[in-house]
PDB file of N, CA and C in Angstrom:
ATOM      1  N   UNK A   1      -3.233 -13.299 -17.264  1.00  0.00           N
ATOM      2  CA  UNK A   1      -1.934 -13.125 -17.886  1.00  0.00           C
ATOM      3  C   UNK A   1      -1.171 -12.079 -17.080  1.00  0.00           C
ATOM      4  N   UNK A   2       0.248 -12.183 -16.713  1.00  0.00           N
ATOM      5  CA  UNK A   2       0.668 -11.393 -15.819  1.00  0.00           C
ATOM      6  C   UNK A   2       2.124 -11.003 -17.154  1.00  0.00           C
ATOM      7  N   UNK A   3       2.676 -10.035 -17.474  1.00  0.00           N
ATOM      8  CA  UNK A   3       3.860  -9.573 -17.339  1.00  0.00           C
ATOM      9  C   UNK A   3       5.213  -8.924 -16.645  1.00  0.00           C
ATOM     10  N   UNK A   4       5.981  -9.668 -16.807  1.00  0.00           N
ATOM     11  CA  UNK A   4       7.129  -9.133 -15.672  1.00  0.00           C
ATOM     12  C   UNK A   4       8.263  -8.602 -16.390  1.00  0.00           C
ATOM     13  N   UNK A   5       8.919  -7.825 -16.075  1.00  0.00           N
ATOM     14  CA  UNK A   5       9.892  -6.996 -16.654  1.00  0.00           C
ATOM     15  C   UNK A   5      10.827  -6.602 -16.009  1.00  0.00           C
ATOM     16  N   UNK A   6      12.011  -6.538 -16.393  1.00  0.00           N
ATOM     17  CA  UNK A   6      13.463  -5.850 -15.508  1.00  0.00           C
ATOM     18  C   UNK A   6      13.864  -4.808 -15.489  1.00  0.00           C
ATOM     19  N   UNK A   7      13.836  -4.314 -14.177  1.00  0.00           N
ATOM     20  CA  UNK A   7      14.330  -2.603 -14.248  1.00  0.00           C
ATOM     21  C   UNK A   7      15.485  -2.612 -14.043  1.00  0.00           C
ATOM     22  N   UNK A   8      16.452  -2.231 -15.221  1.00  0.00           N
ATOM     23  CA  UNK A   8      17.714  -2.011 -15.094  1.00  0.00           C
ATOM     24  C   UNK A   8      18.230  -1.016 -13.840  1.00  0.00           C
ATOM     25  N   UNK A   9      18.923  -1.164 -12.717  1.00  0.00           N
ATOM     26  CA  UNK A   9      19.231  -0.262 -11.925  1.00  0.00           C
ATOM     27  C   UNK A   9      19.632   1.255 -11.936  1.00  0.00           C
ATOM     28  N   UNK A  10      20.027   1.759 -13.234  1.00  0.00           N
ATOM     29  CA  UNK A  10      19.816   2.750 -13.661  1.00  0.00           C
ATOM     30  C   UNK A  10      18.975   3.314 -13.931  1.00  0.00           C
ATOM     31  N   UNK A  11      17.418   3.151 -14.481  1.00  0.00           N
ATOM     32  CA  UNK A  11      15.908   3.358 -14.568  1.00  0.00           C
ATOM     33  C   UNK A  11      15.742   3.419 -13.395  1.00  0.00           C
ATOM     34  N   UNK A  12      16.058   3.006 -12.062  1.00  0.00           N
ATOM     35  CA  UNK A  12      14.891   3.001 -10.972  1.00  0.00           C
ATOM     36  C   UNK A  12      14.549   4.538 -10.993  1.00  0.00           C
ATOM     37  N   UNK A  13      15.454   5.283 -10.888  1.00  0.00           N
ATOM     38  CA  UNK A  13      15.358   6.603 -10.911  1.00  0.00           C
ATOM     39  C   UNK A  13      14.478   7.395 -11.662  1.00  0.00           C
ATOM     40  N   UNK A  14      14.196   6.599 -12.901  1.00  0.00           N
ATOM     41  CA  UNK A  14      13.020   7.026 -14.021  1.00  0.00           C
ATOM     42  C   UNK A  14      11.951   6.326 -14.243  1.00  0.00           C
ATOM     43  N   UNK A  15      11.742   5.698 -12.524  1.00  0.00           N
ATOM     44  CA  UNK A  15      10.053   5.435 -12.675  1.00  0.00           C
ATOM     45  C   UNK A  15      10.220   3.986 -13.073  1.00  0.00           C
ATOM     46  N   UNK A  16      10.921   3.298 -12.420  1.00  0.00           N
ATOM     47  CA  UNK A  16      10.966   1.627 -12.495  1.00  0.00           C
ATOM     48  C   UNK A  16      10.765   1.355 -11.333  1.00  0.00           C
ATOM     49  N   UNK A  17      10.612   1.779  -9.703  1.00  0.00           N
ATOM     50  CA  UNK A  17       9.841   1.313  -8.354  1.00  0.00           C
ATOM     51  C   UNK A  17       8.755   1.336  -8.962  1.00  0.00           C
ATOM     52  N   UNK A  18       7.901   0.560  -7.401  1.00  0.00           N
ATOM     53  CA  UNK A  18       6.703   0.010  -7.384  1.00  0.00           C
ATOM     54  C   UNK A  18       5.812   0.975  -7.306  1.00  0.00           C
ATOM     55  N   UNK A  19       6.270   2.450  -7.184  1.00  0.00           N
ATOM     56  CA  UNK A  19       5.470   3.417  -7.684  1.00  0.00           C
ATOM     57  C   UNK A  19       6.018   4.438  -8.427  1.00  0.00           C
ATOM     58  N   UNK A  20       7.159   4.303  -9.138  1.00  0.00           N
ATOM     59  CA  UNK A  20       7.246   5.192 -10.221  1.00  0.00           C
ATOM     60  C   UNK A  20       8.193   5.854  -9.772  1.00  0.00           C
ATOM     61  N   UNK A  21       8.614   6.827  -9.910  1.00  0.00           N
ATOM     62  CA  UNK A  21       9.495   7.797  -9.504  1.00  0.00           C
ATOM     63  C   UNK A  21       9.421   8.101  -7.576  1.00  0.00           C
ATOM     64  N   UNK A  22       8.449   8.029  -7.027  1.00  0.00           N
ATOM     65  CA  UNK A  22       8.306   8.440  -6.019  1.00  0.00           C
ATOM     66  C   UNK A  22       8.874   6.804  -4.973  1.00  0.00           C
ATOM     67  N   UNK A  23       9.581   7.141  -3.769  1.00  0.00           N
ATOM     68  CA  UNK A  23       9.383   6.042  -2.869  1.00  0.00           C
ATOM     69  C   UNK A  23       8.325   5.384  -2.410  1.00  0.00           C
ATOM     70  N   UNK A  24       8.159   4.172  -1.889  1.00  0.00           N
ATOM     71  CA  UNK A  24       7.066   3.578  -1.116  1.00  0.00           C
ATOM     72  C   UNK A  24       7.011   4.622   0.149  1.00  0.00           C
ATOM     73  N   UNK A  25       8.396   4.920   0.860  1.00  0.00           N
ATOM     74  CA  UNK A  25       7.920   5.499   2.011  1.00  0.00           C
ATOM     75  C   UNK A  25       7.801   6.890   2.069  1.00  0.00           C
ATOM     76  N   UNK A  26       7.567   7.981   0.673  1.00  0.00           N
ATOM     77  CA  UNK A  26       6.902   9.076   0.533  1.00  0.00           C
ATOM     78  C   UNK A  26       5.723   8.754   0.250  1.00  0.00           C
ATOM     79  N   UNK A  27       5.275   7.875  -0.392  1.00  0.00           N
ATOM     80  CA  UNK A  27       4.071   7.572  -0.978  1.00  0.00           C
ATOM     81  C   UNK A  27       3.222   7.454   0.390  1.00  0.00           C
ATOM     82  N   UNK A  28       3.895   6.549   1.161  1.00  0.00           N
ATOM     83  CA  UNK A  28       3.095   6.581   2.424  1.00  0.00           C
ATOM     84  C   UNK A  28       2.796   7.676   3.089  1.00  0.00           C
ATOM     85  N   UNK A  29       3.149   8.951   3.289  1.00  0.00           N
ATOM     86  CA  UNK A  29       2.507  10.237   3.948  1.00  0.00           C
ATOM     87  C   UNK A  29       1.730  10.799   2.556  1.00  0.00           C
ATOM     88  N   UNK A  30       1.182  10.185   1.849  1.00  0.00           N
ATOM     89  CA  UNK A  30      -0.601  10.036   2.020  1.00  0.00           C
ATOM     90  C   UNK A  30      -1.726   9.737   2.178  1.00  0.00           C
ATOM     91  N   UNK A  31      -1.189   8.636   3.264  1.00  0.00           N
ATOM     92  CA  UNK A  31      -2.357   7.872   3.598  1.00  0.00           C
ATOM     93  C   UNK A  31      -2.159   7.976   4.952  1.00  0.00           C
ATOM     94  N   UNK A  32      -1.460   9.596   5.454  1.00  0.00           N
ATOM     95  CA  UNK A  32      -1.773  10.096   6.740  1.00  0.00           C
ATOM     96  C   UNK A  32      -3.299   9.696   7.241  1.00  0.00           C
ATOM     97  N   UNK A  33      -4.151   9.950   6.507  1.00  0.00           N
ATOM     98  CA  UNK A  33      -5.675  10.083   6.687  1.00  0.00           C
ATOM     99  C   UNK A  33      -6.340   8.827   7.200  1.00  0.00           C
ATOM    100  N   UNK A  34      -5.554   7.664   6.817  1.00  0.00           N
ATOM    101  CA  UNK A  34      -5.952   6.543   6.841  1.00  0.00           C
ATOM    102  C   UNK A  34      -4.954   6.018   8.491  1.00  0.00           C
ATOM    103  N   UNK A  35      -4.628   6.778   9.040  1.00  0.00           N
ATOM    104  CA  UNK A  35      -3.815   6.266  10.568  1.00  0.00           C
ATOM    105  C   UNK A  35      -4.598   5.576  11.359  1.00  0.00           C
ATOM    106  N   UNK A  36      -6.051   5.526  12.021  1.00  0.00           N
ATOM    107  CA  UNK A  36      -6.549   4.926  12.937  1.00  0.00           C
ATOM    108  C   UNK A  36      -6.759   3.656  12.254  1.00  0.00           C
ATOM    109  N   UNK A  37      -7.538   4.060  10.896  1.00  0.00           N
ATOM    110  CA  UNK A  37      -8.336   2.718  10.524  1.00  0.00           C
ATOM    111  C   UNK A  37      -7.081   1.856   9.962  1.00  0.00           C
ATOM    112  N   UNK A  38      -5.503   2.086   9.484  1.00  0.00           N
ATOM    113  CA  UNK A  38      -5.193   1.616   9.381  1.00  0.00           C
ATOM    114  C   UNK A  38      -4.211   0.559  11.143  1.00  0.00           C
ATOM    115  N   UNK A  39      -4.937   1.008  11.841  1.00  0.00           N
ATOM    116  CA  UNK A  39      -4.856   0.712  12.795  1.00  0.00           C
ATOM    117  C   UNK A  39      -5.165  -0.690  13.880  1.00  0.00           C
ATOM    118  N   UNK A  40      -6.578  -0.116  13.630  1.00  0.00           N
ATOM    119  CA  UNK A  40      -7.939  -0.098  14.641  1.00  0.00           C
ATOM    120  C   UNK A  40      -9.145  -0.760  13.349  1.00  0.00           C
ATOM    121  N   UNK A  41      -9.440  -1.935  13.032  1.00  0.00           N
ATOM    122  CA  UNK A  41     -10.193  -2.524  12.385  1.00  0.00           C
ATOM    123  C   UNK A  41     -11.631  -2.197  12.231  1.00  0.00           C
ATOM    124  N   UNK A  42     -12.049  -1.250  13.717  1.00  0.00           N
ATOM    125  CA  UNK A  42     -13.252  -0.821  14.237  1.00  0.00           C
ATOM    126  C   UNK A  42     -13.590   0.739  13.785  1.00  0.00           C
ATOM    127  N   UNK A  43     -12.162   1.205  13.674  1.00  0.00           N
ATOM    128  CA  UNK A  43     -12.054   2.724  13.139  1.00  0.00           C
ATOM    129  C   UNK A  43     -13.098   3.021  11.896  1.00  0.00           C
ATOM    130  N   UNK A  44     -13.400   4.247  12.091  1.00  0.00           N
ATOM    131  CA  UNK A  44     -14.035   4.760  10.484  1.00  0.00           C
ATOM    132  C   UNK A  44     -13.278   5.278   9.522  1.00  0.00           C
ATOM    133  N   UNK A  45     -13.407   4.872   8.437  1.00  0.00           N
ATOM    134  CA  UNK A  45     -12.438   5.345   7.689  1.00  0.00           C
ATOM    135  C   UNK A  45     -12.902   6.684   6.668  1.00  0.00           C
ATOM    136  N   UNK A  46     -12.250   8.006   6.678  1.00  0.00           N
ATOM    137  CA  UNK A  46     -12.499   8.693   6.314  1.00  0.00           C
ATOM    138  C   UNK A  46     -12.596   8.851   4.685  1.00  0.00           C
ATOM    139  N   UNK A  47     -13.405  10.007   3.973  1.00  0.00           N
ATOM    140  CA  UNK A  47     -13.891   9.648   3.058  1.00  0.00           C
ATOM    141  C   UNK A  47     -12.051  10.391   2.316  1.00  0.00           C
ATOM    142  N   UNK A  48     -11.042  11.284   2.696  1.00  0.00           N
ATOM    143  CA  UNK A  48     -10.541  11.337   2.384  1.00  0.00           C
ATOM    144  C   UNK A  48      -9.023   9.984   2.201  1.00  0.00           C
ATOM    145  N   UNK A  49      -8.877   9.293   3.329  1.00  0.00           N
ATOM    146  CA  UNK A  49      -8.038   7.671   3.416  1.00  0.00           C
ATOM    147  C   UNK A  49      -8.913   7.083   2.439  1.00  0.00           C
ATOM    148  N   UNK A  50     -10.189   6.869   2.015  1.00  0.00           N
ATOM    149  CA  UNK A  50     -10.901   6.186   0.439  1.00  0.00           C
ATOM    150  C   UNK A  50     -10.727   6.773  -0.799  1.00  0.00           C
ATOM    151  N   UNK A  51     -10.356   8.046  -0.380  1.00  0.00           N
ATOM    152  CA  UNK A  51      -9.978   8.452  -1.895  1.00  0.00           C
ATOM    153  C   UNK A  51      -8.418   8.545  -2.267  1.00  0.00           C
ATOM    154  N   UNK A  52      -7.680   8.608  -1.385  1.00  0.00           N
ATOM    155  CA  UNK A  52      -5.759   7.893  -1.433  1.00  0.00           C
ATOM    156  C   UNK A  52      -5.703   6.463  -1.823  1.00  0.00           C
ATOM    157  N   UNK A  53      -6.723   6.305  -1.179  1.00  0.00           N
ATOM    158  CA  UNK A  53      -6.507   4.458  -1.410  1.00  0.00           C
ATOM    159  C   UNK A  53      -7.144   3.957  -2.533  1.00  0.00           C
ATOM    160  N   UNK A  54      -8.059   4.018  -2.780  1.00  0.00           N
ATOM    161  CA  UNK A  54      -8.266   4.447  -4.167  1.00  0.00           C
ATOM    162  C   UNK A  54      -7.967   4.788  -5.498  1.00  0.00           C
ATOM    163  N   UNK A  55      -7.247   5.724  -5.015  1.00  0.00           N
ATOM    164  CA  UNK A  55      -6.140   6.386  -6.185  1.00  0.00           C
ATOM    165  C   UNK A  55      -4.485   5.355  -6.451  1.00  0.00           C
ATOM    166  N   UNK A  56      -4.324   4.879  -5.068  1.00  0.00           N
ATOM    167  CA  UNK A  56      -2.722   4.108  -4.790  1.00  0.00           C
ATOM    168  C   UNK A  56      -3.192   2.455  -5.390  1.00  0.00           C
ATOM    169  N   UNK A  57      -4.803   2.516  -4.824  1.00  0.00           N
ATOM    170  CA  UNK A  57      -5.223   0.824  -5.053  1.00  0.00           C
ATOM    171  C   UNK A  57      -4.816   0.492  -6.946  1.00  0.00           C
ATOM    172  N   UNK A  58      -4.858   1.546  -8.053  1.00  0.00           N
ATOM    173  CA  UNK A  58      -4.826   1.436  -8.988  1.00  0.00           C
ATOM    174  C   UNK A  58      -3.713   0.651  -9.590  1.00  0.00           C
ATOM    175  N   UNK A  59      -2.278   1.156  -8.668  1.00  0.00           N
ATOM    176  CA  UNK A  59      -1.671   0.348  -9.123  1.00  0.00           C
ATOM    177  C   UNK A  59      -1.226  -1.209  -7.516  1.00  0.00           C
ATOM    178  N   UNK A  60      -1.691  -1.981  -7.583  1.00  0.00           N
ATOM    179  CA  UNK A  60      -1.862  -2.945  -6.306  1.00  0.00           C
ATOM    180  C   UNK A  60      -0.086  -2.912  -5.865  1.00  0.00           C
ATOM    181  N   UNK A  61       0.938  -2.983  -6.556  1.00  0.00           N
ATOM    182  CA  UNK A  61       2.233  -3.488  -6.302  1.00  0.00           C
ATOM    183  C   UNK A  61       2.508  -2.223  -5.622  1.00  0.00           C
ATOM    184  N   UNK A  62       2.305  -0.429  -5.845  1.00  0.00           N
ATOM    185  CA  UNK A  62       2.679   0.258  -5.147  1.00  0.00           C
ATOM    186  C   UNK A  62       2.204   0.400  -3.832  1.00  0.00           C
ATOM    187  N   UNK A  63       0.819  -0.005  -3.835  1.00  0.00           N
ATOM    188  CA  UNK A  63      -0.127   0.209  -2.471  1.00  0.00           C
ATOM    189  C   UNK A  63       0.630  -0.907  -1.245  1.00  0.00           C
ATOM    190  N   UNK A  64       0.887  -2.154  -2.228  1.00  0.00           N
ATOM    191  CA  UNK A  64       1.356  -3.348  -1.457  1.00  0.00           C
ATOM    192  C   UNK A  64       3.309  -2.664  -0.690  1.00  0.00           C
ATOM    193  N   UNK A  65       4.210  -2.278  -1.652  1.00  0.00           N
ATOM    194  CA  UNK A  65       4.873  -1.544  -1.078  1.00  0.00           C
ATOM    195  C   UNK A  65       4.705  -0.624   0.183  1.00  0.00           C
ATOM    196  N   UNK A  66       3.890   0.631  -0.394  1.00  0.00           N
ATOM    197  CA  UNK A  66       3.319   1.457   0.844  1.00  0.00           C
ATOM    198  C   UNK A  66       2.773   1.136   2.303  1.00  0.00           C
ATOM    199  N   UNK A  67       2.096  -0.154   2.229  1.00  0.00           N
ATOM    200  CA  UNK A  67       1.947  -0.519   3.078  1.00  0.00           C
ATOM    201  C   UNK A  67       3.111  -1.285   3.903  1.00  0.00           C
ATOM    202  N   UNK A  68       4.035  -1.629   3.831  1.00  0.00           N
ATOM    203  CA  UNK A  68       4.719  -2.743   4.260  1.00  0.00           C
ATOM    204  C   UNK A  68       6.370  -1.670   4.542  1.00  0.00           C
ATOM    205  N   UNK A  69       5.995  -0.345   4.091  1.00  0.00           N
ATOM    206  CA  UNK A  69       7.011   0.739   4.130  1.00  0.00           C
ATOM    207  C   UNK A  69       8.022   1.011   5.577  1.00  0.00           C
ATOM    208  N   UNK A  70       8.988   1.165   5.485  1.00  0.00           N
ATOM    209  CA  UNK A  70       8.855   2.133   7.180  1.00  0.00           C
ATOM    210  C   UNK A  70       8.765   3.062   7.558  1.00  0.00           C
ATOM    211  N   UNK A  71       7.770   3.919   6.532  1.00  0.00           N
ATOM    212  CA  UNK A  71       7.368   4.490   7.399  1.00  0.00           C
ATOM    213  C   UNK A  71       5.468   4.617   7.527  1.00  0.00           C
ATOM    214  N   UNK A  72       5.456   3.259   7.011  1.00  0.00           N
ATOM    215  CA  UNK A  72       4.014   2.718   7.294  1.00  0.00           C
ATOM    216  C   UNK A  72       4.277   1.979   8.823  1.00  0.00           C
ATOM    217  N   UNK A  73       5.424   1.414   8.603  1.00  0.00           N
ATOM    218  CA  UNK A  73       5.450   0.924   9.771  1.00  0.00           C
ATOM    219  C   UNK A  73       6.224   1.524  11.514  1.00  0.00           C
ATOM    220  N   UNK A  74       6.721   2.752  11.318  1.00  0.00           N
ATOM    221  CA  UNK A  74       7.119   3.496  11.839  1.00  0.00           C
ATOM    222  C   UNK A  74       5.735   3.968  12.651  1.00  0.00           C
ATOM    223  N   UNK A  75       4.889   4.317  11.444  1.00  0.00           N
ATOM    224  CA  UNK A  75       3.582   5.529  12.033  1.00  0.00           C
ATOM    225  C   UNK A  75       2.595   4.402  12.694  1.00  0.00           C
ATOM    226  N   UNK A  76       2.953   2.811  13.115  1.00  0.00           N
ATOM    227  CA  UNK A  76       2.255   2.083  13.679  1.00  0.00           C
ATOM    228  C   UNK A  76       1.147   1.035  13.085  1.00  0.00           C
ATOM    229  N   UNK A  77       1.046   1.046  11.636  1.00  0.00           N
ATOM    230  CA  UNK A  77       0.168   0.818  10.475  1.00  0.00           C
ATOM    231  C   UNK A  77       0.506  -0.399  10.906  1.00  0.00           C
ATOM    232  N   UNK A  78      -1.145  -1.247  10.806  1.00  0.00           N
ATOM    233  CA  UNK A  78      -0.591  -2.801  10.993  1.00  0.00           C
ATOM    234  C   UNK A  78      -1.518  -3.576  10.157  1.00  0.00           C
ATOM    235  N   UNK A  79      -0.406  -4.336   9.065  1.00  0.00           N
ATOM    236  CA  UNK A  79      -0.914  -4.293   7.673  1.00  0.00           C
ATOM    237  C   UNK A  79      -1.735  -5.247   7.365  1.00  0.00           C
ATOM    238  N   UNK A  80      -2.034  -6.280   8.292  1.00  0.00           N
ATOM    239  CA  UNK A  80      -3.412  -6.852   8.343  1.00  0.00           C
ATOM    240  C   UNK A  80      -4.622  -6.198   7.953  1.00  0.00           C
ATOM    241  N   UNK A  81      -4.646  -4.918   8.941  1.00  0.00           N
ATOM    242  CA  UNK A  81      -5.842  -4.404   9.447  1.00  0.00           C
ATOM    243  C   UNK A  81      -5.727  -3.095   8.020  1.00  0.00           C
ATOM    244  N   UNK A  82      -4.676  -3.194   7.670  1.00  0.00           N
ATOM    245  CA  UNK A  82      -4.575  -2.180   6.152  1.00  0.00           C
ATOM    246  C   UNK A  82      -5.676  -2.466   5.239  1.00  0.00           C
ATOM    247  N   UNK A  83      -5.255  -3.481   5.026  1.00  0.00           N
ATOM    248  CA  UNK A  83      -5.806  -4.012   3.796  1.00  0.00           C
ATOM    249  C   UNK A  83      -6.981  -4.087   3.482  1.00  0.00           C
ATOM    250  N   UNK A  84      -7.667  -4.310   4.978  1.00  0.00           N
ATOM    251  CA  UNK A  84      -8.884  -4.102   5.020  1.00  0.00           C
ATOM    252  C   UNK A  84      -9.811  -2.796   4.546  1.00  0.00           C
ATOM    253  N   UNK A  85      -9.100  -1.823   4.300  1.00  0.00           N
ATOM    254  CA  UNK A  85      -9.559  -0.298   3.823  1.00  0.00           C
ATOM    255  C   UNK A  85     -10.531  -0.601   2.922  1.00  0.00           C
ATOM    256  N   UNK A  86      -9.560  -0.936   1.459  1.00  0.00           N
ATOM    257  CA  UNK A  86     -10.294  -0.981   0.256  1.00  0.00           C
ATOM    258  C   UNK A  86     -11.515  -1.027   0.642  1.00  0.00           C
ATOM    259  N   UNK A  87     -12.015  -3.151   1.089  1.00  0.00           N
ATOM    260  CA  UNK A  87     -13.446  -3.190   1.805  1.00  0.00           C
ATOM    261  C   UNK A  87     -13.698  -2.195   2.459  1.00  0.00           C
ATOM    262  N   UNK A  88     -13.621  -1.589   3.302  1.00  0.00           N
ATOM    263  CA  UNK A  88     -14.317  -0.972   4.461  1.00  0.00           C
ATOM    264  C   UNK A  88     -14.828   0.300   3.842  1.00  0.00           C
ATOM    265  N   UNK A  89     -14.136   0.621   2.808  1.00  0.00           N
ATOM    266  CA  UNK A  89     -14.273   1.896   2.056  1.00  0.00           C
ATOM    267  C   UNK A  89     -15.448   1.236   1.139  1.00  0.00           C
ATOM    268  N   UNK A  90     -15.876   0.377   1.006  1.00  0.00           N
ATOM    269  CA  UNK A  90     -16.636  -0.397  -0.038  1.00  0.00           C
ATOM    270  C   UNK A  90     -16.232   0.500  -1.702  1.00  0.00           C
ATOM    271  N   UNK A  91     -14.855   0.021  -1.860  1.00  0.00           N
ATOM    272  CA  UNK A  91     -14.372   0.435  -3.077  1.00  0.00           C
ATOM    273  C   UNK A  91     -15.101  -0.576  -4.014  1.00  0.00           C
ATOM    274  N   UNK A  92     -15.532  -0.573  -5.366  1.00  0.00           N
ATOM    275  CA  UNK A  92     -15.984  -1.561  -5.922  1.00  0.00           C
ATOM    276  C   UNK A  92     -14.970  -2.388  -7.104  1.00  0.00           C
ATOM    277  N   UNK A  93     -14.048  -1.499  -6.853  1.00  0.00           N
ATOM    278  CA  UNK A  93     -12.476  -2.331  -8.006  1.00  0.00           C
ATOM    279  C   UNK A  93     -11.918  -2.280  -6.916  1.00  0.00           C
ATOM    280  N   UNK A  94     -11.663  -3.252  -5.912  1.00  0.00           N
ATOM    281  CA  UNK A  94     -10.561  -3.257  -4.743  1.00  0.00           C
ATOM    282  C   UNK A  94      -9.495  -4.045  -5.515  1.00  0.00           C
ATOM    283  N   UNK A  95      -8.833  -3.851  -5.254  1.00  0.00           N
ATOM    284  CA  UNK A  95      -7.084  -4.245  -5.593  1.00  0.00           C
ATOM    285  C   UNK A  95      -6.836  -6.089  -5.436  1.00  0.00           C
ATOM    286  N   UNK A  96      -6.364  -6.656  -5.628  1.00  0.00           N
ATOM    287  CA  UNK A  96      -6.185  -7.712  -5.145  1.00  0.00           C
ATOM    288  C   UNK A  96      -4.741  -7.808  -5.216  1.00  0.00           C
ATOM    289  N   UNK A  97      -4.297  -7.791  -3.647  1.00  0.00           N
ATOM    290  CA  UNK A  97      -2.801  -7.744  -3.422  1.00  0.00           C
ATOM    291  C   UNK A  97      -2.519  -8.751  -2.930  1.00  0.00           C
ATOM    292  N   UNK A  98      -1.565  -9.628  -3.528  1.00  0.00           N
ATOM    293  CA  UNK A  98      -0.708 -10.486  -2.946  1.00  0.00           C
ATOM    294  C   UNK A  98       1.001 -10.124  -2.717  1.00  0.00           C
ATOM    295  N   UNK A  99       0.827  -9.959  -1.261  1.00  0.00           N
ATOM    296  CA  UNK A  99       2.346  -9.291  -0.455  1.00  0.00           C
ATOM    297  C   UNK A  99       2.913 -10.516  -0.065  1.00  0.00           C
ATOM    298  N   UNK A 100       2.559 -11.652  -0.167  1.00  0.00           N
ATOM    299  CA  UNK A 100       3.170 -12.610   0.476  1.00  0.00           C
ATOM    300  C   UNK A 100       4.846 -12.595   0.255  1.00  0.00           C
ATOM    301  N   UNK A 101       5.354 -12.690   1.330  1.00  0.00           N
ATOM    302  CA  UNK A 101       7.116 -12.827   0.910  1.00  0.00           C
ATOM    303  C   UNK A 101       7.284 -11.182   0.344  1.00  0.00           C
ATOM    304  N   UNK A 102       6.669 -10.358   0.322  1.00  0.00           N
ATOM    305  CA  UNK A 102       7.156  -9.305  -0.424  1.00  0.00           C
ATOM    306  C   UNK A 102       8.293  -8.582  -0.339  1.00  0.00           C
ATOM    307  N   UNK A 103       8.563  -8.469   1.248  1.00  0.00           N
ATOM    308  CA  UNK A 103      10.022  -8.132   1.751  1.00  0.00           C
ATOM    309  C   UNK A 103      10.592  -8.567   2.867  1.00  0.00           C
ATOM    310  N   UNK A 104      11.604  -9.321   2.824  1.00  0.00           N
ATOM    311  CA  UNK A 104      11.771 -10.132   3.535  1.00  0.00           C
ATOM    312  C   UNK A 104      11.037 -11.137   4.346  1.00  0.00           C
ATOM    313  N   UNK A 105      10.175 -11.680   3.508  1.00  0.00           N
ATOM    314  CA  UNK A 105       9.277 -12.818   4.163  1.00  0.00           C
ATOM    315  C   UNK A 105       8.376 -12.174   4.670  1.00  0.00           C
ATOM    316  N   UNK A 106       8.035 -10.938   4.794  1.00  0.00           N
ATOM    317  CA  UNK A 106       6.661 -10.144   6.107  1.00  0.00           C
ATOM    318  C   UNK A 106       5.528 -10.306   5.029  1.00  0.00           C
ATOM    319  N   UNK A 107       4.687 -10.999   5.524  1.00  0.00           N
ATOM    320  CA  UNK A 107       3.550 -11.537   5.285  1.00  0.00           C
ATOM    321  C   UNK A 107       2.275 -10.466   6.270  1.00  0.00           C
ATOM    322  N   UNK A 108       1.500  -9.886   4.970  1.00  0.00           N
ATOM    323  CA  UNK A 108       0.350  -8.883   5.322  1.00  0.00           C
ATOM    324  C   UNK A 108      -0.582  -9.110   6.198  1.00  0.00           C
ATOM    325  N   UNK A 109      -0.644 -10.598   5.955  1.00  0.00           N
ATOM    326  CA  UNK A 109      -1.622 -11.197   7.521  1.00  0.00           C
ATOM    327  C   UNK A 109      -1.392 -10.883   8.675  1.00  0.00           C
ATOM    328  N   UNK A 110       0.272 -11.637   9.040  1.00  0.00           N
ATOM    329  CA  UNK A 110       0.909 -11.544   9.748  1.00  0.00           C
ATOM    330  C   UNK A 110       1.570 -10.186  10.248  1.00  0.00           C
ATOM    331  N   UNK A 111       1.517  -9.200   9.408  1.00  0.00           N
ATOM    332  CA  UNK A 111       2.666  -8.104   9.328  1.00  0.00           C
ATOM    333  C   UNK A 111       3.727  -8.157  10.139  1.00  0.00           C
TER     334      UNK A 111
END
């Protein structure tokens, strides 16, 4: 069962984005930690990038934002190889994000 709801454009300001009051692309300088592996597929991912992601995975629509940010994509983040965290972190509630079309057609596979 999914619910969807309308944020009147006046609320965005009170916590109707995909993470609440805060931007996707503040949200993203905390997953400074997570730069190589969100990188580099081969990277290790530190135990501090598992515990941001972790914490962001809770809600999937903000993490899916954050990732797809610019300034996720500024700092080189390539959101294929993102997504892969959760796993790699062997989180055991990983998120299940579907970004497809999320902004402007950029597809997470693809980024």
């Amino acid at each position: 069962m999914s619910f969807a709801y309308l944020c009147i454009p006046y609320r965005r300001g009170r916590g109707c984005g995909e993470c609440g009051r805060v931007s996707p692309d503040r949200m993203a300088l905390r997953l400074a930690p997570c730069a190589s592996a969100s990188q580099d597929p081969q990277a290790d991912v530190s135990d501090r990038c598992c515990s941001e992601v972790h914490t962001l995975g809770q809600n999937p629509s903000c993490l899916c934002a954050v990732m797809l940010s610019e300034t996720a994509k500024s700092a080189g983040v390539k959101p294929g190889v993102a997504i892969t965290i959760p796993k790699r972190c062997n989180l055991a509630d990983r998120p299940v994000i579907l970004c497809l079309n999320y902004r402007n057609g950029e597809d997470l596979k693809t980024g």
